[in-house]
N, C-alpha and C. Protein backbone atom coordinates (compact mmCIF):
# COMPACT_ATOMS: atom_id res chain seq x y z
N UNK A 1 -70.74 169.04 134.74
CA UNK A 1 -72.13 168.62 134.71
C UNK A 1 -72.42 167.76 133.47
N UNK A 2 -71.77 168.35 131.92
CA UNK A 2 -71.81 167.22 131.13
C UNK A 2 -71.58 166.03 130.99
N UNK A 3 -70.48 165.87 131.70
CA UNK A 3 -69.67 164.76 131.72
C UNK A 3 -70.53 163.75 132.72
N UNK A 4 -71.21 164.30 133.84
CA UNK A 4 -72.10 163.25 135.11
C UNK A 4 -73.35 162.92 133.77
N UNK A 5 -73.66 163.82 133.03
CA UNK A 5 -75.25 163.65 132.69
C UNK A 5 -74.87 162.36 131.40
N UNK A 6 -73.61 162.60 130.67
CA UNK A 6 -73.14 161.41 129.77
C UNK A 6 -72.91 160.25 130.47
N UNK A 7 -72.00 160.18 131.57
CA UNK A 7 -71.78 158.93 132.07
C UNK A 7 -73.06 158.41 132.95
N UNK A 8 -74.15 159.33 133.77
CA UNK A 8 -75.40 158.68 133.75
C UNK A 8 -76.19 158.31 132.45
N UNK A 9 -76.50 158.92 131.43
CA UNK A 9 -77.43 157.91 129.91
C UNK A 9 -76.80 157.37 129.51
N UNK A 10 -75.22 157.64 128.90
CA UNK A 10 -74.52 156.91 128.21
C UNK A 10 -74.75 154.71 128.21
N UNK A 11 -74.44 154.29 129.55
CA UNK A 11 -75.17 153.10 129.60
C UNK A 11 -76.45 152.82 129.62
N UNK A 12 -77.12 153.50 129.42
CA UNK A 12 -78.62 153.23 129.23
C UNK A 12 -78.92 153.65 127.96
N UNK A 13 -78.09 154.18 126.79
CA UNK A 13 -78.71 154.41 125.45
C UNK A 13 -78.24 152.85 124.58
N UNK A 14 -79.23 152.56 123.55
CA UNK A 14 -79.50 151.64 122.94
C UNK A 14 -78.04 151.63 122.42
N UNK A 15 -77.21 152.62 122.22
CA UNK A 15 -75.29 152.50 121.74
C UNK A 15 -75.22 151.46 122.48
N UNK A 16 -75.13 151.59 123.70
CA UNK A 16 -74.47 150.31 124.82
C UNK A 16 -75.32 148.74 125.20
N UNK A 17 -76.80 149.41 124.98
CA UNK A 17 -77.57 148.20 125.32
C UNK A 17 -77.95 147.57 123.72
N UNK A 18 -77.40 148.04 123.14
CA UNK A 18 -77.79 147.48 121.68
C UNK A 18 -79.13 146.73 121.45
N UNK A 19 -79.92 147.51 121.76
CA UNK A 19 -81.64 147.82 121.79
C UNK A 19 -81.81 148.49 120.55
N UNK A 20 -83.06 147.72 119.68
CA UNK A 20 -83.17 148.08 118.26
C UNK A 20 -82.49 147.81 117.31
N UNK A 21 -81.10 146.85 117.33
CA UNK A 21 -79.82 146.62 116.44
C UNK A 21 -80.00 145.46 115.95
N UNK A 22 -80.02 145.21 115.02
CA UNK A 22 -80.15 143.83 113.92
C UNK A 22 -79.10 143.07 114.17
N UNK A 23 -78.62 142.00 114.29
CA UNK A 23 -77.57 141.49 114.09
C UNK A 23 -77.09 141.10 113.52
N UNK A 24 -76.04 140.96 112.66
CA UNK A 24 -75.99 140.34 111.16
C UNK A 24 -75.97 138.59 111.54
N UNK A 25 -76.25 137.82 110.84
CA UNK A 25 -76.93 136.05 110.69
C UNK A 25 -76.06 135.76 109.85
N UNK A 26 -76.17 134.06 110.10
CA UNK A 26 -76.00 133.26 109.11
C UNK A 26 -76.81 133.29 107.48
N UNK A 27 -78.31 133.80 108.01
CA UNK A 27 -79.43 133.82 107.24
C UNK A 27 -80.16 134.77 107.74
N UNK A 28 -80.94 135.19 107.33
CA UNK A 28 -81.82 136.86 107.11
C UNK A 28 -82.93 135.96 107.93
N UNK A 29 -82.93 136.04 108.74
CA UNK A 29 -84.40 135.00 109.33
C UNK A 29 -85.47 136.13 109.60
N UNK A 30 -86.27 135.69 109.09
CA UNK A 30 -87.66 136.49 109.45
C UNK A 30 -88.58 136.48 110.63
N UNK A 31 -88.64 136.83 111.98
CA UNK A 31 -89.66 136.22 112.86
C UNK A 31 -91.41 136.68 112.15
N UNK A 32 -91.07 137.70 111.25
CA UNK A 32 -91.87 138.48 111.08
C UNK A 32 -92.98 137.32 109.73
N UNK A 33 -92.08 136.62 108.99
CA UNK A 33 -92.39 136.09 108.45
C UNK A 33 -92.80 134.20 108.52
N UNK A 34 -91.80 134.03 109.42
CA UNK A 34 -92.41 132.71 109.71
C UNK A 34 -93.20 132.57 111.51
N UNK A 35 -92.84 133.49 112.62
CA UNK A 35 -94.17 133.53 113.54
C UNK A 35 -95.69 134.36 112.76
N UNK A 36 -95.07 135.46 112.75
CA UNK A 36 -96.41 136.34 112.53
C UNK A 36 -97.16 135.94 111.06
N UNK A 37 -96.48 135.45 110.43
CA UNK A 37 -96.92 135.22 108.61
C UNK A 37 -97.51 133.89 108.73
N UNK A 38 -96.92 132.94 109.40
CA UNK A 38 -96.78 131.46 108.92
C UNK A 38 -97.98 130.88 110.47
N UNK A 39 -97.62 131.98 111.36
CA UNK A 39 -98.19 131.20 112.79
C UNK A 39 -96.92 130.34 113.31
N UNK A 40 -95.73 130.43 113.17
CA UNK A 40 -94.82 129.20 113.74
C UNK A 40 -94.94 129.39 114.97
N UNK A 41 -94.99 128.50 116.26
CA UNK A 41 -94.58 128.46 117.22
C UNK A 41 -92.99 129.00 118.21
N UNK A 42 -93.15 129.27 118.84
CA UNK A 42 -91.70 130.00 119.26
C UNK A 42 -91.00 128.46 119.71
N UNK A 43 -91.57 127.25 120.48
CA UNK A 43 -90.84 126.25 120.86
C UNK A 43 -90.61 125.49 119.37
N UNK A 44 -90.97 125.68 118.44
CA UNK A 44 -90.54 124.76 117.05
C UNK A 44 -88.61 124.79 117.02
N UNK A 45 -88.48 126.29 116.47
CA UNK A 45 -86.79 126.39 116.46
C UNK A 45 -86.28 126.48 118.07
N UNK A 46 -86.99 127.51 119.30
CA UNK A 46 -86.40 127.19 120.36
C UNK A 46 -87.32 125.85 121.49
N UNK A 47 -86.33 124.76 120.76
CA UNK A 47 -87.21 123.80 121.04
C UNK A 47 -86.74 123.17 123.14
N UNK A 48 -85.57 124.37 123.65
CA UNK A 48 -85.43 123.88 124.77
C UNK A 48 -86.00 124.57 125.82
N UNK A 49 -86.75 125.65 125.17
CA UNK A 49 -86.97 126.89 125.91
C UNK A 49 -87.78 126.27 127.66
N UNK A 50 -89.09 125.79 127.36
CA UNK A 50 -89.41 124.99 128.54
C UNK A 50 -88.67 124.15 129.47
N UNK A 51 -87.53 123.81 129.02
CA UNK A 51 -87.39 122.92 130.38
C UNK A 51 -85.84 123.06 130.36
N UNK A 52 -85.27 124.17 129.97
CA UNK A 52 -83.51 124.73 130.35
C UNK A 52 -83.57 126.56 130.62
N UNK A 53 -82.21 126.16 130.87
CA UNK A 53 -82.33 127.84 130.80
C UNK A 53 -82.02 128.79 129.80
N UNK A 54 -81.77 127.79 129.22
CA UNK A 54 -81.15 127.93 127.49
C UNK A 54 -82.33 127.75 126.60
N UNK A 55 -82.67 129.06 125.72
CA UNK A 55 -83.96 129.01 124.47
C UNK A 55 -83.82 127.44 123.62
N UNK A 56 -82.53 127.91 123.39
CA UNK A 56 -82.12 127.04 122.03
C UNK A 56 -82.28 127.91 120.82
N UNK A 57 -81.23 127.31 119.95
CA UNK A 57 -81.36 127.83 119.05
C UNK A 57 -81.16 126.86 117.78
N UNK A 58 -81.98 127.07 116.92
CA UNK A 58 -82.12 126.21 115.64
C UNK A 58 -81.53 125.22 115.18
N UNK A 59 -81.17 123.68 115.36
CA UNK A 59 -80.23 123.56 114.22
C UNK A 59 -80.64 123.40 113.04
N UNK A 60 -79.84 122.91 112.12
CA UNK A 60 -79.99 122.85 110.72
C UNK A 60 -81.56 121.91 110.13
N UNK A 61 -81.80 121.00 110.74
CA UNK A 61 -82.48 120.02 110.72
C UNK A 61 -84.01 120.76 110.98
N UNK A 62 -84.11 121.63 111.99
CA UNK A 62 -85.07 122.45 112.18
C UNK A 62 -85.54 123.16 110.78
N UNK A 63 -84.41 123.91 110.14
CA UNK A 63 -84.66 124.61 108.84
C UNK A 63 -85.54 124.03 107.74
N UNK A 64 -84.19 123.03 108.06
CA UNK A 64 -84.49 121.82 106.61
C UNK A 64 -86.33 121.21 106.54
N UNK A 65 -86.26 120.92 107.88
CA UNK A 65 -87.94 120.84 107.78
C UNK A 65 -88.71 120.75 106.50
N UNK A 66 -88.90 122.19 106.69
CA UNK A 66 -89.57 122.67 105.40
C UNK A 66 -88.64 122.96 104.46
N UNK A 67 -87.61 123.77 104.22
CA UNK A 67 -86.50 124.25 103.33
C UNK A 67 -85.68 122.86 102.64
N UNK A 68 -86.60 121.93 102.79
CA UNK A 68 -85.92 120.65 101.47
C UNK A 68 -87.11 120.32 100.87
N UNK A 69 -88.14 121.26 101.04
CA UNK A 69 -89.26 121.12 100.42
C UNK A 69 -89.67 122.45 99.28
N UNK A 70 -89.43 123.89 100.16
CA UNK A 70 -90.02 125.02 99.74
C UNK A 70 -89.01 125.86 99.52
N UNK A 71 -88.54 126.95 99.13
CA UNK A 71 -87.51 127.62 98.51
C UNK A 71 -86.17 126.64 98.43
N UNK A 72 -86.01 125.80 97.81
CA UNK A 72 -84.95 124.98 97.77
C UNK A 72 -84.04 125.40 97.52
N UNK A 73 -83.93 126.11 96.66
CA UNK A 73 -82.85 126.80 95.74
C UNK A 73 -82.51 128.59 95.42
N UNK A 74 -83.17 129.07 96.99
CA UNK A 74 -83.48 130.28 97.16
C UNK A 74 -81.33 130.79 97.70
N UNK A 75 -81.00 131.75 97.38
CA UNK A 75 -79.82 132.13 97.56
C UNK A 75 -79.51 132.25 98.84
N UNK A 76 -80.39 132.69 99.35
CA UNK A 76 -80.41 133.13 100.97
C UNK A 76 -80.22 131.72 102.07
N UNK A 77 -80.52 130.79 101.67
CA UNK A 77 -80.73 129.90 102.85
C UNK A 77 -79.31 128.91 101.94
N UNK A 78 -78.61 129.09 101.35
CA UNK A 78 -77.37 128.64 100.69
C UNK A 78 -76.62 128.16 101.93
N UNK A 79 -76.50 128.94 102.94
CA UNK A 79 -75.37 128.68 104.17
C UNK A 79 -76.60 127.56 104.60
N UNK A 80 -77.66 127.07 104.71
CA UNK A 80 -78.59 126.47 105.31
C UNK A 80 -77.82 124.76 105.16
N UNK A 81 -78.03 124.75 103.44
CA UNK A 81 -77.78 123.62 102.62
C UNK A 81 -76.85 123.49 103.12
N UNK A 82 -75.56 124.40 102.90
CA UNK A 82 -74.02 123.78 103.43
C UNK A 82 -74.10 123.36 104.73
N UNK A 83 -74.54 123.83 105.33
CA UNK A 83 -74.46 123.38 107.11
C UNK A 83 -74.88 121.92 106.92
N UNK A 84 -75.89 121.80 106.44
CA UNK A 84 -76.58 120.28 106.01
C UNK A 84 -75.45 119.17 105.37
N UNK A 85 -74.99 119.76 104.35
CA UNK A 85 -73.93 119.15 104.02
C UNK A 85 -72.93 118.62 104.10
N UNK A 86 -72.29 119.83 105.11
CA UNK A 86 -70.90 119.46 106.07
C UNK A 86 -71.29 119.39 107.07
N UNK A 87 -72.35 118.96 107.91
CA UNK A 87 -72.81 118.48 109.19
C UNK A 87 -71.90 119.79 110.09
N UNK A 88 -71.67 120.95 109.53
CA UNK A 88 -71.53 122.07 110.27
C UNK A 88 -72.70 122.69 111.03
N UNK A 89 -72.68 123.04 111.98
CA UNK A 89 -74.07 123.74 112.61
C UNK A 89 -73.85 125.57 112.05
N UNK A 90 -74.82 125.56 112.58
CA UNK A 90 -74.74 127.02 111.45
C UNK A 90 -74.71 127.92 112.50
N UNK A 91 -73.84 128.88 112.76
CA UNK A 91 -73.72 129.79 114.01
C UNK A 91 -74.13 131.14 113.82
N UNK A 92 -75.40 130.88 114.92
CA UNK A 92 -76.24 132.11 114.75
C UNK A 92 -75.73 132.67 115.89
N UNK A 93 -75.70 134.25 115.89
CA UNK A 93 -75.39 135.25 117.15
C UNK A 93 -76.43 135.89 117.76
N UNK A 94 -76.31 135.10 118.95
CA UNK A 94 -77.45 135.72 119.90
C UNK A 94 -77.61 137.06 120.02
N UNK A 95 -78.97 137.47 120.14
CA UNK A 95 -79.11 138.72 119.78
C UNK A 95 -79.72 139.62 121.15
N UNK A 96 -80.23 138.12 121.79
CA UNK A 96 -81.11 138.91 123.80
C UNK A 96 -80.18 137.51 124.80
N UNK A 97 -79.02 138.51 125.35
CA UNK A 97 -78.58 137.55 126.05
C UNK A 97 -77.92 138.65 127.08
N UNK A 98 -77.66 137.81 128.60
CA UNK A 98 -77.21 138.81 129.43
C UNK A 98 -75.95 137.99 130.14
N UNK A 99 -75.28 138.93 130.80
CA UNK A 99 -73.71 138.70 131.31
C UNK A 99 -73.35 136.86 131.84
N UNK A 100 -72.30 136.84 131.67
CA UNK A 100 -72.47 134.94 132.14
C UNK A 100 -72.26 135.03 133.78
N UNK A 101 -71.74 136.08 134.33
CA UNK A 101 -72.63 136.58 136.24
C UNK A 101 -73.70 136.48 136.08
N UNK A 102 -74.45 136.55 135.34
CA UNK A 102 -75.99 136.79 135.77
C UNK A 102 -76.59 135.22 135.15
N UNK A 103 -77.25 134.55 136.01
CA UNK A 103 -78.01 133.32 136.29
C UNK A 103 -79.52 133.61 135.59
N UNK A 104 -79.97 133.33 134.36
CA UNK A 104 -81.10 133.32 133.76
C UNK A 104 -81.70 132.26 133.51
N UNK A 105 -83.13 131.35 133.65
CA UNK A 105 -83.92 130.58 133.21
C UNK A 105 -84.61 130.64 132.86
N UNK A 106 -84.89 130.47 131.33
CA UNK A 106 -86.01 130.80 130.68
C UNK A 106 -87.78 130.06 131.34
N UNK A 107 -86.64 128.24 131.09
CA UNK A 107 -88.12 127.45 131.78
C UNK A 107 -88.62 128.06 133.20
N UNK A 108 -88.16 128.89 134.01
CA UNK A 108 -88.83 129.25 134.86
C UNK A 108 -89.64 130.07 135.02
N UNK A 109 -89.38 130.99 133.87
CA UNK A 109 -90.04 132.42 133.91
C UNK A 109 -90.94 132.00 133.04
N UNK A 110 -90.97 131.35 132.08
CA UNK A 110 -92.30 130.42 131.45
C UNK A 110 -93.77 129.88 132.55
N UNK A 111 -93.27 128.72 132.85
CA UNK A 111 -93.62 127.84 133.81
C UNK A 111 -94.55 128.61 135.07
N UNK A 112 -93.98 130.08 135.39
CA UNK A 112 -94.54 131.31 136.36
C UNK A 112 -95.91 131.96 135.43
N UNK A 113 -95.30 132.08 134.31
CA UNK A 113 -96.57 133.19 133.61
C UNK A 113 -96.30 134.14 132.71
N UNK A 114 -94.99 134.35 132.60
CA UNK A 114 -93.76 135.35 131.89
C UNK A 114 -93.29 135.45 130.70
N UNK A 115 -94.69 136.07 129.60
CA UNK A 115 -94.58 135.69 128.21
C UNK A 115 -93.19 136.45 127.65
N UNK A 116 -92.76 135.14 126.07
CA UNK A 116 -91.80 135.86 125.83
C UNK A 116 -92.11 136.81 125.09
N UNK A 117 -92.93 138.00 124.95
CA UNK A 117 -93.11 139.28 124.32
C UNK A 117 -92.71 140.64 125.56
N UNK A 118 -92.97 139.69 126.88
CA UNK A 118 -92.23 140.56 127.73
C UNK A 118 -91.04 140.76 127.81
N UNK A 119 -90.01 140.07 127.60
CA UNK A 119 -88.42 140.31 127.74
C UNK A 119 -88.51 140.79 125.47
N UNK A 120 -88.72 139.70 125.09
CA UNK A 120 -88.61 139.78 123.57
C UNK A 120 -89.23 140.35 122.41
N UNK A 121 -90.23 141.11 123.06
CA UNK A 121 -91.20 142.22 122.40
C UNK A 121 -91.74 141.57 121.07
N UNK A 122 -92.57 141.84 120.84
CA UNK A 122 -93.40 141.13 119.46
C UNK A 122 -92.31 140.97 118.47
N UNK A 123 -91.90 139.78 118.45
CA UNK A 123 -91.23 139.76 117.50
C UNK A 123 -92.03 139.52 115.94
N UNK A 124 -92.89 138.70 116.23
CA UNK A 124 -94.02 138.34 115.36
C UNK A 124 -94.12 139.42 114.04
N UNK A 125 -93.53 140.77 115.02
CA UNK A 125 -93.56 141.86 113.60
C UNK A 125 -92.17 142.16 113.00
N UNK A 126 -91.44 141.22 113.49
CA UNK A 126 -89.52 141.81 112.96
C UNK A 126 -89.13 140.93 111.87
N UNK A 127 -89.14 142.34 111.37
CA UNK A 127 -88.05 141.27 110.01
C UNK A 127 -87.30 140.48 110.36
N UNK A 128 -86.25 140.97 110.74
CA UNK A 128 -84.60 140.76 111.48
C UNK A 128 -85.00 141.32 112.85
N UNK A 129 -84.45 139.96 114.27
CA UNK A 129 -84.99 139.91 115.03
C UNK A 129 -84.28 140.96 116.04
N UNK A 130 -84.18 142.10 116.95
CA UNK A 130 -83.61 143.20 117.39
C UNK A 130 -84.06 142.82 119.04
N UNK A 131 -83.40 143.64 119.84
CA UNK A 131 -83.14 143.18 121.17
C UNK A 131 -84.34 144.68 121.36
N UNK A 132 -85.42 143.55 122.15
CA UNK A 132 -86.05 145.24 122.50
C UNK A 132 -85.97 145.78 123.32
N UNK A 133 -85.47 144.90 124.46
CA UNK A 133 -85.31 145.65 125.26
C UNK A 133 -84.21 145.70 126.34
N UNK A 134 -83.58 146.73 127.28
CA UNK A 134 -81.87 146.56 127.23
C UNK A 134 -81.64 145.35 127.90
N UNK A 135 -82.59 144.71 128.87
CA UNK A 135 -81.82 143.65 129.60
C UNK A 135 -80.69 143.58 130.93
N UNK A 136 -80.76 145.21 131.32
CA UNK A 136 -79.87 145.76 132.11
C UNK A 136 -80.02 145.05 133.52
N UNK A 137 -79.76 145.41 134.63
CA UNK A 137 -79.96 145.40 135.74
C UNK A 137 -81.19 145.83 136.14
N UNK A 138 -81.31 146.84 135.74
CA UNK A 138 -82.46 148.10 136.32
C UNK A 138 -83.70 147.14 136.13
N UNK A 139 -83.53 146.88 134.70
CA UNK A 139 -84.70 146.46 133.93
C UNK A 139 -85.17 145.96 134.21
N UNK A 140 -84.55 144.46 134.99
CA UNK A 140 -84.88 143.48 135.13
C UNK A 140 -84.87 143.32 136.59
N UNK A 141 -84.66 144.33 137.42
CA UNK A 141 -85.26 144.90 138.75
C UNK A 141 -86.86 145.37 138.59
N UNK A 142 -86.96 146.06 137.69
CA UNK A 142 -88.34 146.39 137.45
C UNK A 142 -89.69 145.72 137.58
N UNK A 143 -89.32 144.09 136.64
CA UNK A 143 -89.93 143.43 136.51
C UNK A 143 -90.37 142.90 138.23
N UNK A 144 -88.96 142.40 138.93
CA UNK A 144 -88.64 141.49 140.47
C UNK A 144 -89.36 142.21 141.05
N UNK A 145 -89.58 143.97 141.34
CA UNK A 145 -90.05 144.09 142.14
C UNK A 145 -91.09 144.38 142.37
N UNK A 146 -91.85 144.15 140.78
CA UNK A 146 -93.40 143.98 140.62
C UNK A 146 -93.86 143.71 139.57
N UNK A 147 -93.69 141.86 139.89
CA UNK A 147 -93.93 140.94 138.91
C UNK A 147 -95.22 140.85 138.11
N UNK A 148 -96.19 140.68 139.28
CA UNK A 148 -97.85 140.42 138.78
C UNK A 148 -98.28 141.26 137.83
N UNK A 149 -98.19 142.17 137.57
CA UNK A 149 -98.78 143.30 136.02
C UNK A 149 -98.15 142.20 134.71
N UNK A 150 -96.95 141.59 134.63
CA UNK A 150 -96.65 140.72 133.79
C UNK A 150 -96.98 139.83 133.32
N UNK A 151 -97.83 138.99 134.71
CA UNK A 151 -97.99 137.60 134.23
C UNK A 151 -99.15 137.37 133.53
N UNK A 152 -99.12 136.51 132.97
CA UNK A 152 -100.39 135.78 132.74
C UNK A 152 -100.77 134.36 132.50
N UNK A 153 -101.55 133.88 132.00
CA UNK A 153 -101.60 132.22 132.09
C UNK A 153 -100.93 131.45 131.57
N UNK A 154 -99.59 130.59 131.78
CA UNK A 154 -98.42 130.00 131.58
C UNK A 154 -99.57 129.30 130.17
N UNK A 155 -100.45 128.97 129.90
CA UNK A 155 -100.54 128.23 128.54
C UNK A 155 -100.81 129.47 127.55
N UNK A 156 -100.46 130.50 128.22
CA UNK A 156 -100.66 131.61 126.97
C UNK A 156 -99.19 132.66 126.98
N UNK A 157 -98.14 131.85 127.30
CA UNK A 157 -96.98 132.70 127.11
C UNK A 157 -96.36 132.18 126.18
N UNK A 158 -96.90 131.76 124.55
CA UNK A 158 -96.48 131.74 123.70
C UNK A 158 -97.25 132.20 122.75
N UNK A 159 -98.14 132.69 122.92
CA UNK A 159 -99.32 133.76 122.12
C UNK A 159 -98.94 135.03 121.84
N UNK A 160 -98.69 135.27 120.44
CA UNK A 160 -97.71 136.55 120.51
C UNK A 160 -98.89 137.73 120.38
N UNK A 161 -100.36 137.44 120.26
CA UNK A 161 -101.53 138.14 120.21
C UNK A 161 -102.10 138.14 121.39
N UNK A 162 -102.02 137.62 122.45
CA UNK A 162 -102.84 136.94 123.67
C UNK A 162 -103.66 138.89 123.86
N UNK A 163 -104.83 138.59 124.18
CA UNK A 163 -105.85 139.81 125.22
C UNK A 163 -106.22 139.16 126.24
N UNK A 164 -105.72 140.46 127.35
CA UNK A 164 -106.00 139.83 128.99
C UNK A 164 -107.54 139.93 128.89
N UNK A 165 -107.88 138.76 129.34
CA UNK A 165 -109.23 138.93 130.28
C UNK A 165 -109.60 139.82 131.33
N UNK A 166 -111.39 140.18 131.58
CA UNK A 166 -111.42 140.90 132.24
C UNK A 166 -110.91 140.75 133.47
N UNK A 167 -110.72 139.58 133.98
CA UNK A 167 -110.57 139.33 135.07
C UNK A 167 -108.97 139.00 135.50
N UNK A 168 -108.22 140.13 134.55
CA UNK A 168 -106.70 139.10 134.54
C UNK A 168 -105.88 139.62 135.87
N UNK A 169 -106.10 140.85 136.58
CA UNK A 169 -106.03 140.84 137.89
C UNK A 169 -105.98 139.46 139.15
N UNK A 170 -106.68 139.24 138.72
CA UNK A 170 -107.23 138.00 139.99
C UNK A 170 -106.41 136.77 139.37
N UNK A 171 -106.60 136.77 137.96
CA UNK A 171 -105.31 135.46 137.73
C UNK A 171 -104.26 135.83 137.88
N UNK A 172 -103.78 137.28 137.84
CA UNK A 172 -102.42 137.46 137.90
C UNK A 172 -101.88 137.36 139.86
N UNK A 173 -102.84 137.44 140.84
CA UNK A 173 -102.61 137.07 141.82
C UNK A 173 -102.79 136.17 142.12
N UNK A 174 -103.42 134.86 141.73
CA UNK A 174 -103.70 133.93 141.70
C UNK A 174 -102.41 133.05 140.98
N UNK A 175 -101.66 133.71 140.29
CA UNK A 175 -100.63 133.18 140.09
C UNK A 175 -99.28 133.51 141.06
N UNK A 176 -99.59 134.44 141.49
CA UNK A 176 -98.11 135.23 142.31
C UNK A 176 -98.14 133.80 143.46
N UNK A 177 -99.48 133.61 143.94
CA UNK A 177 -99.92 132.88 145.30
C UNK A 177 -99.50 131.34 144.90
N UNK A 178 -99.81 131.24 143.71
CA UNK A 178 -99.50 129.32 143.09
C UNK A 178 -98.20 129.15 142.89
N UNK A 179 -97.35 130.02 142.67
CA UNK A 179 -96.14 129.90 142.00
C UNK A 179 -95.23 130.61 143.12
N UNK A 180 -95.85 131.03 144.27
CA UNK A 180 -94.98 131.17 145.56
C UNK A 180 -93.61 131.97 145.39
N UNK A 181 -94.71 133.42 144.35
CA UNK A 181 -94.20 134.16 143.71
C UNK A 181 -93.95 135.49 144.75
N UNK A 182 -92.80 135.32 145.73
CA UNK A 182 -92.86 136.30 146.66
C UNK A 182 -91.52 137.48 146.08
N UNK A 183 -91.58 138.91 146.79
CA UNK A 183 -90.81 139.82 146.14
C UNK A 183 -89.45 139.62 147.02
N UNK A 184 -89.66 139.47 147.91
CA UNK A 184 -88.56 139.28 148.73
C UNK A 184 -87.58 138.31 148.07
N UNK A 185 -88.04 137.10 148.01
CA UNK A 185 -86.95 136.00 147.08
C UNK A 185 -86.76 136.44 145.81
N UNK A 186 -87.30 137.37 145.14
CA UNK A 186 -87.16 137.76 143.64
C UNK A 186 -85.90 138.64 143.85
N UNK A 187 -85.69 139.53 145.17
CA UNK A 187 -84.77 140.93 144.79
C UNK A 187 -83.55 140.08 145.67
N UNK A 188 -83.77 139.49 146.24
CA UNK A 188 -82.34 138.64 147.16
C UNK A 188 -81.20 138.33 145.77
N UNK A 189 -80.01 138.90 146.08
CA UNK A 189 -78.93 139.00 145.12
C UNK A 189 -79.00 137.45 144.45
N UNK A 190 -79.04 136.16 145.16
CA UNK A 190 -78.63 135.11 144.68
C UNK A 190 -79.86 134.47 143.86
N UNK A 191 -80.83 135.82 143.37
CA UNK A 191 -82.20 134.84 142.43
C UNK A 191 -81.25 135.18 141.11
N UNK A 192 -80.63 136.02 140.77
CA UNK A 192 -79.96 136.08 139.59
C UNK A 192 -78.01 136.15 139.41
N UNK A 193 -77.86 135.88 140.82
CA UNK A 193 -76.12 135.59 140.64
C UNK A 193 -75.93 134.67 141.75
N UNK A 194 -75.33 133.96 141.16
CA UNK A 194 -75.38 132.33 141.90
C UNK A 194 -73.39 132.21 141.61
């Protein structure tokens, strides 16, 4: 009986889904400090997120932005400068990513209504940015087979504060209906393995 009740949680505890786990960086990046502190936008560093299926992730040039202006000479962003230097890109390790079987698009789930605080949980408050949530199968069955509680107005799925309106019911069906958001094509094996 132990052994069924381990090998049922065992893949579902944050050990395996590495839910809550920091990842070690190139650089200590703060979401906590440059979304939630600064107001940055989530498309600034993931500047492909809208229109691939791929976020993107930072390059150097993004940093430099501001960082050839403001902590110049701060210890921490040292690997920043060198990347700059040796036209090395600086390799950050993804921290919310799922199997390369499984077919993900970000711009789509955008574009529908599908803020990223739903898959990526406020990051706005993370120091160091942590996977919140497992990303499993199940999980992401959860969502397919009852999307509408999720959505909300595609120009507000980058609002890491957004409050639903009273009326967010009726937009949230009002979106299922515009975006020809049916459950049937959501749970069909080939919406996420192609």
């Amino acid at each position: 009986m132990a052994v069924l009740l381990i090998a049922t949680l065992a893949p579902r505890s944050g050990f395996y889904t590495n839910t809550a786990q920091a990842r070690e960086q190139p650089v200590p990046f703060s979401h906590a400090h440059h979304v939630g502190g600064l107001g940055i936008d989530c498309r600034y560093c993931h500047n492909s997120v809208e229109v691939s299926a791929f976020a993107g992730l930072p390059a150097t040039g993004v940093c430099m932005t501001c960082h050839s202006q403001i902590w110049t000479n701060a210890a921490m962003l040292a690997p920043v400068r060198d990347s700059l230097a040796t036209g090395q890109p600086l390799e950050w390790k993804r921290v919310n990513s799922v199997p390369d079987f499984v077919y993900f698009n970000h711009a789509i789930h955008l574009k529908t209504g599908v803020a990223c605080v739903t898959c990526h949980g406020q990051v706005d408050d993370m120091p160091l940015m942590v996977r919140e949530h497992p990303l499993t199968m199940d999980w992401c069955l959860d969502c397919h087979r009852d999307p509408a509680p999720r959505l909300r107005p595609p120009s507000s799925v980058f609002d890491m504060r957004w409050k639903p309106p009273r009326n967010l019911e009726a937009i949230q069906a009002a979106l299922m209906t515009t975006n020809d958001i049916r459950r049937e094509k959501m749970m069909d094996c080939y919406a996420c393995h192609r």
